[in-house]
Protein backbone atom coordinates (compact mmCIF):
# COMPACT_ATOMS: atom_id res chain seq x y z
CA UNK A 1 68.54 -28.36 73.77
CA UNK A 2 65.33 -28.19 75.72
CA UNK A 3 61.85 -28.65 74.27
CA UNK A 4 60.97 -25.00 74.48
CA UNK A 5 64.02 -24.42 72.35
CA UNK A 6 63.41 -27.20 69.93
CA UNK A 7 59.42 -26.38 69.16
CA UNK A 8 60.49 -22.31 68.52
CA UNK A 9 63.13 -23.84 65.47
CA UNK A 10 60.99 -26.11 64.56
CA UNK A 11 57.50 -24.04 64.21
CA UNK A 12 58.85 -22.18 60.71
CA UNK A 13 59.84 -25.93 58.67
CA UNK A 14 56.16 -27.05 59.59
CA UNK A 15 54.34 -24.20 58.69
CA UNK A 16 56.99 -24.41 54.85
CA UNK A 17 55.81 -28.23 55.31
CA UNK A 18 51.81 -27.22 55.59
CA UNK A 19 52.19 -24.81 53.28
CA UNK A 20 53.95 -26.76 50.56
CA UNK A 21 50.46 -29.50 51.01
CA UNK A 22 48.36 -26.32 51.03
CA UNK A 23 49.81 -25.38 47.25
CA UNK A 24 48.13 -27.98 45.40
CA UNK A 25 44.94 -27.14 43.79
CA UNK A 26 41.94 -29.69 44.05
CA UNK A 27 40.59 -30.88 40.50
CA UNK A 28 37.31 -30.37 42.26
CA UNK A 29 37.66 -26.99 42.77
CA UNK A 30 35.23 -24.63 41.16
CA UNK A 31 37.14 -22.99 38.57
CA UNK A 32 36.77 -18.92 40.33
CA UNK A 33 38.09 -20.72 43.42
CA UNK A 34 41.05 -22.11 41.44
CA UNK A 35 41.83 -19.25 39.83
CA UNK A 36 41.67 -16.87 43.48
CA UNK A 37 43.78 -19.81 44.64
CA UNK A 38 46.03 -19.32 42.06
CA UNK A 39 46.34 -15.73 42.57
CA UNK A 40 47.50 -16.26 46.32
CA UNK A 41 49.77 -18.85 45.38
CA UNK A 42 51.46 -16.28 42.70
CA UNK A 43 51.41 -13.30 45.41
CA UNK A 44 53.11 -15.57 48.03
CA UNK A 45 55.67 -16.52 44.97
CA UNK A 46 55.88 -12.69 44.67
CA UNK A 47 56.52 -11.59 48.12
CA UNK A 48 59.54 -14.38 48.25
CA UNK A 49 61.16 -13.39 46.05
CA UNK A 50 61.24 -9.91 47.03
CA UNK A 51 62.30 -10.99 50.05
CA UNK A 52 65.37 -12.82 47.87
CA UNK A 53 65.89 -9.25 46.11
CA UNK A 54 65.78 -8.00 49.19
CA UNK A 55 68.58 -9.75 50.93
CA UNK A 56 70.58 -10.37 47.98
CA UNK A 57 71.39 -6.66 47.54
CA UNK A 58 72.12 -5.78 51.49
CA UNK A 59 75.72 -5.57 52.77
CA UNK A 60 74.28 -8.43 55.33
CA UNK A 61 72.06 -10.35 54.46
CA UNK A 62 70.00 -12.30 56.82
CA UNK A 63 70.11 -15.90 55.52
CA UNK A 64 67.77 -17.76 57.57
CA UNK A 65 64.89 -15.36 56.30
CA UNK A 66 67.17 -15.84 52.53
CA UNK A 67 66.43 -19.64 53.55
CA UNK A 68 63.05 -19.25 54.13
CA UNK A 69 62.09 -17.45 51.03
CA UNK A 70 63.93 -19.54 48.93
CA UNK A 71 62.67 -22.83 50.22
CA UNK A 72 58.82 -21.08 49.14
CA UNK A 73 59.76 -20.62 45.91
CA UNK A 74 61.13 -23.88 45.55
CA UNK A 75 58.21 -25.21 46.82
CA UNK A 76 55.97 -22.97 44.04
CA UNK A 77 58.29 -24.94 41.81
CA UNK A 78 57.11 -27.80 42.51
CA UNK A 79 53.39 -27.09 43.46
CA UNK A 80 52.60 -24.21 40.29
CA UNK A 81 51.75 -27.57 37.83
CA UNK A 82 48.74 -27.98 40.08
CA UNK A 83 47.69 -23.77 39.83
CA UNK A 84 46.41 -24.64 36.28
CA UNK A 85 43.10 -26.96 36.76
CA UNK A 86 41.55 -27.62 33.14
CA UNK A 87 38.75 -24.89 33.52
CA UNK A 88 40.09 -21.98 35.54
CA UNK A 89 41.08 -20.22 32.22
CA UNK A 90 39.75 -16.99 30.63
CA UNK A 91 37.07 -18.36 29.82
CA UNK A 92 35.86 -18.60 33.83
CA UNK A 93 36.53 -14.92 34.83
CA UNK A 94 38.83 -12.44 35.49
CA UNK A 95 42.66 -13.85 35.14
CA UNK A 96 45.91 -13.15 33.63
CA UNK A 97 46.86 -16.54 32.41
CA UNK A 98 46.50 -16.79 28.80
CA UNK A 99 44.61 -19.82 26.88
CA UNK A 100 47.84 -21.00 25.42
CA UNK A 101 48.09 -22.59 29.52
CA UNK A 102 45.54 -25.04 28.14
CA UNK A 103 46.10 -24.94 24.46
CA UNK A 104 49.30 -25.26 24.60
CA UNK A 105 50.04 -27.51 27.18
CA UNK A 106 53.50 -29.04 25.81
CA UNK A 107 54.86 -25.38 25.74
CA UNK A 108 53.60 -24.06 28.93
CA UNK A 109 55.03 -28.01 31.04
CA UNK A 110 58.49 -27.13 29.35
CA UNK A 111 58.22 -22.93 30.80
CA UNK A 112 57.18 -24.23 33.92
CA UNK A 113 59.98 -26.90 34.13
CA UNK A 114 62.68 -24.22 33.68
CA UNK A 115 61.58 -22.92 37.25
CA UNK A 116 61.43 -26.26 38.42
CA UNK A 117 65.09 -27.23 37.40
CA UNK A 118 66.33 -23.38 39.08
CA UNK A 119 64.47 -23.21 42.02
CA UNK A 120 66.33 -26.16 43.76
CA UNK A 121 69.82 -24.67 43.04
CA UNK A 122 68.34 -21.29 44.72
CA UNK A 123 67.77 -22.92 47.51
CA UNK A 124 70.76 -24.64 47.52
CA UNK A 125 72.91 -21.39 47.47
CA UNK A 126 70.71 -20.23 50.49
CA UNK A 127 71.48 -22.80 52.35
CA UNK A 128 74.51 -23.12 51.76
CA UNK A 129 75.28 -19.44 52.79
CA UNK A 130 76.96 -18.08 49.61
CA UNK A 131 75.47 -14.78 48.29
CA UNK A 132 77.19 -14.72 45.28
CA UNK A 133 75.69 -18.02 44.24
CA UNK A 134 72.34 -16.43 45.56
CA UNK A 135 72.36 -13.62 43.27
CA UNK A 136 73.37 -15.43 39.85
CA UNK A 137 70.94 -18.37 41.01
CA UNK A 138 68.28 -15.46 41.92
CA UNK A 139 69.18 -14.21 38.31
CA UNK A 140 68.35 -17.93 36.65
CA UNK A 141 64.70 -18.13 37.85
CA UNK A 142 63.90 -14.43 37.36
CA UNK A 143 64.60 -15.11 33.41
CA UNK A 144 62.76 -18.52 33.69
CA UNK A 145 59.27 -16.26 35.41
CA UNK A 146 59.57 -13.90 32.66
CA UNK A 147 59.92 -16.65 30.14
CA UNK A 148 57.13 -17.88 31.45
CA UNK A 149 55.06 -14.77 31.98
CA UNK A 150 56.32 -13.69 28.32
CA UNK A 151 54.26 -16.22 26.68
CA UNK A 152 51.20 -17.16 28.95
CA UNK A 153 50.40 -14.56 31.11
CA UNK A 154 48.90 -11.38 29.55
CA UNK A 155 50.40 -7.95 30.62
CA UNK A 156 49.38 -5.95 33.31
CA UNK A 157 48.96 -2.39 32.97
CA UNK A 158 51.62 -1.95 35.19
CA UNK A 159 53.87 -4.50 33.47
């Protein structure tokens, strides 16, 4: 395999790698920051999982852009703990995450851990090349967002 080859396969695992260190949230942060930081990180969540939707429903789906999404949300999994700096709350400005986040702390580590525990098994099926464990894995972390979004996030208009 010559270098040319090597840096072109390479190139899409750093930029998952960079991204996965960009995803944490500085305590330092100013609070508007955090929460536009926040938003980004949720709109990049978003637009994977489309792209999961996506690919689970076409008669051939492309897996290394299946692989790709699915190794971002598994990274959200582990990175969204650090989208919630004490302070970036309603009470800062314009967001849709609820005070229970803070208040409730207990309830909102055990939402978030459902993603974390389905996520990984996501990305397994993805890698592993088997739709059908795509889809009902794709299935297991929609219902743990909405659980999530259920309870601490407040409805959009569109919702």
């Amino acid at each position: 395999m010559n270098a040319s080859r090597i840096r072109r396969l390479a190139r899409p695992w750093l930029l998952i790698v960079a991204a996965g260190y960009a995803g944490a949230i500085a305590a330092d942060t100013a609070p508007t920051e955090a929460q536009k930081l926040r938003h980004d990180h949720f709109h990049q969540l978003g637009e994977a999982f489309k792209a999961i939707r996506d690919q689970s429903r076409s008669k051939s789906p492309a897996f290394p852009a299946l692989q790709k999404a699915a190794q971002a949300v598994n990274d959200a999994s582990v990175d969204q703990g650090r989208w919630f700096p004490k302070g970036s709350g309603p009470e800062t400005g314009k967001t849709r995450a609820l005070a229970e986040v803070w208040t409730k702390p207990v309830d909102f580590a055990a939402a978030q851990k459902l993603f974390a525990d389905s996520a990984p098994q996501l990305l397994a099926a993805a890698n592993a090349g088997d739709i059908e464990a795509v889809r009902s894995s794709y299935g297991t972390v929609g219902k743990s967002c909405k659980n999530c979004h259920d309870t601490f996030r407040q409805p959009n208009d569109d919702d």
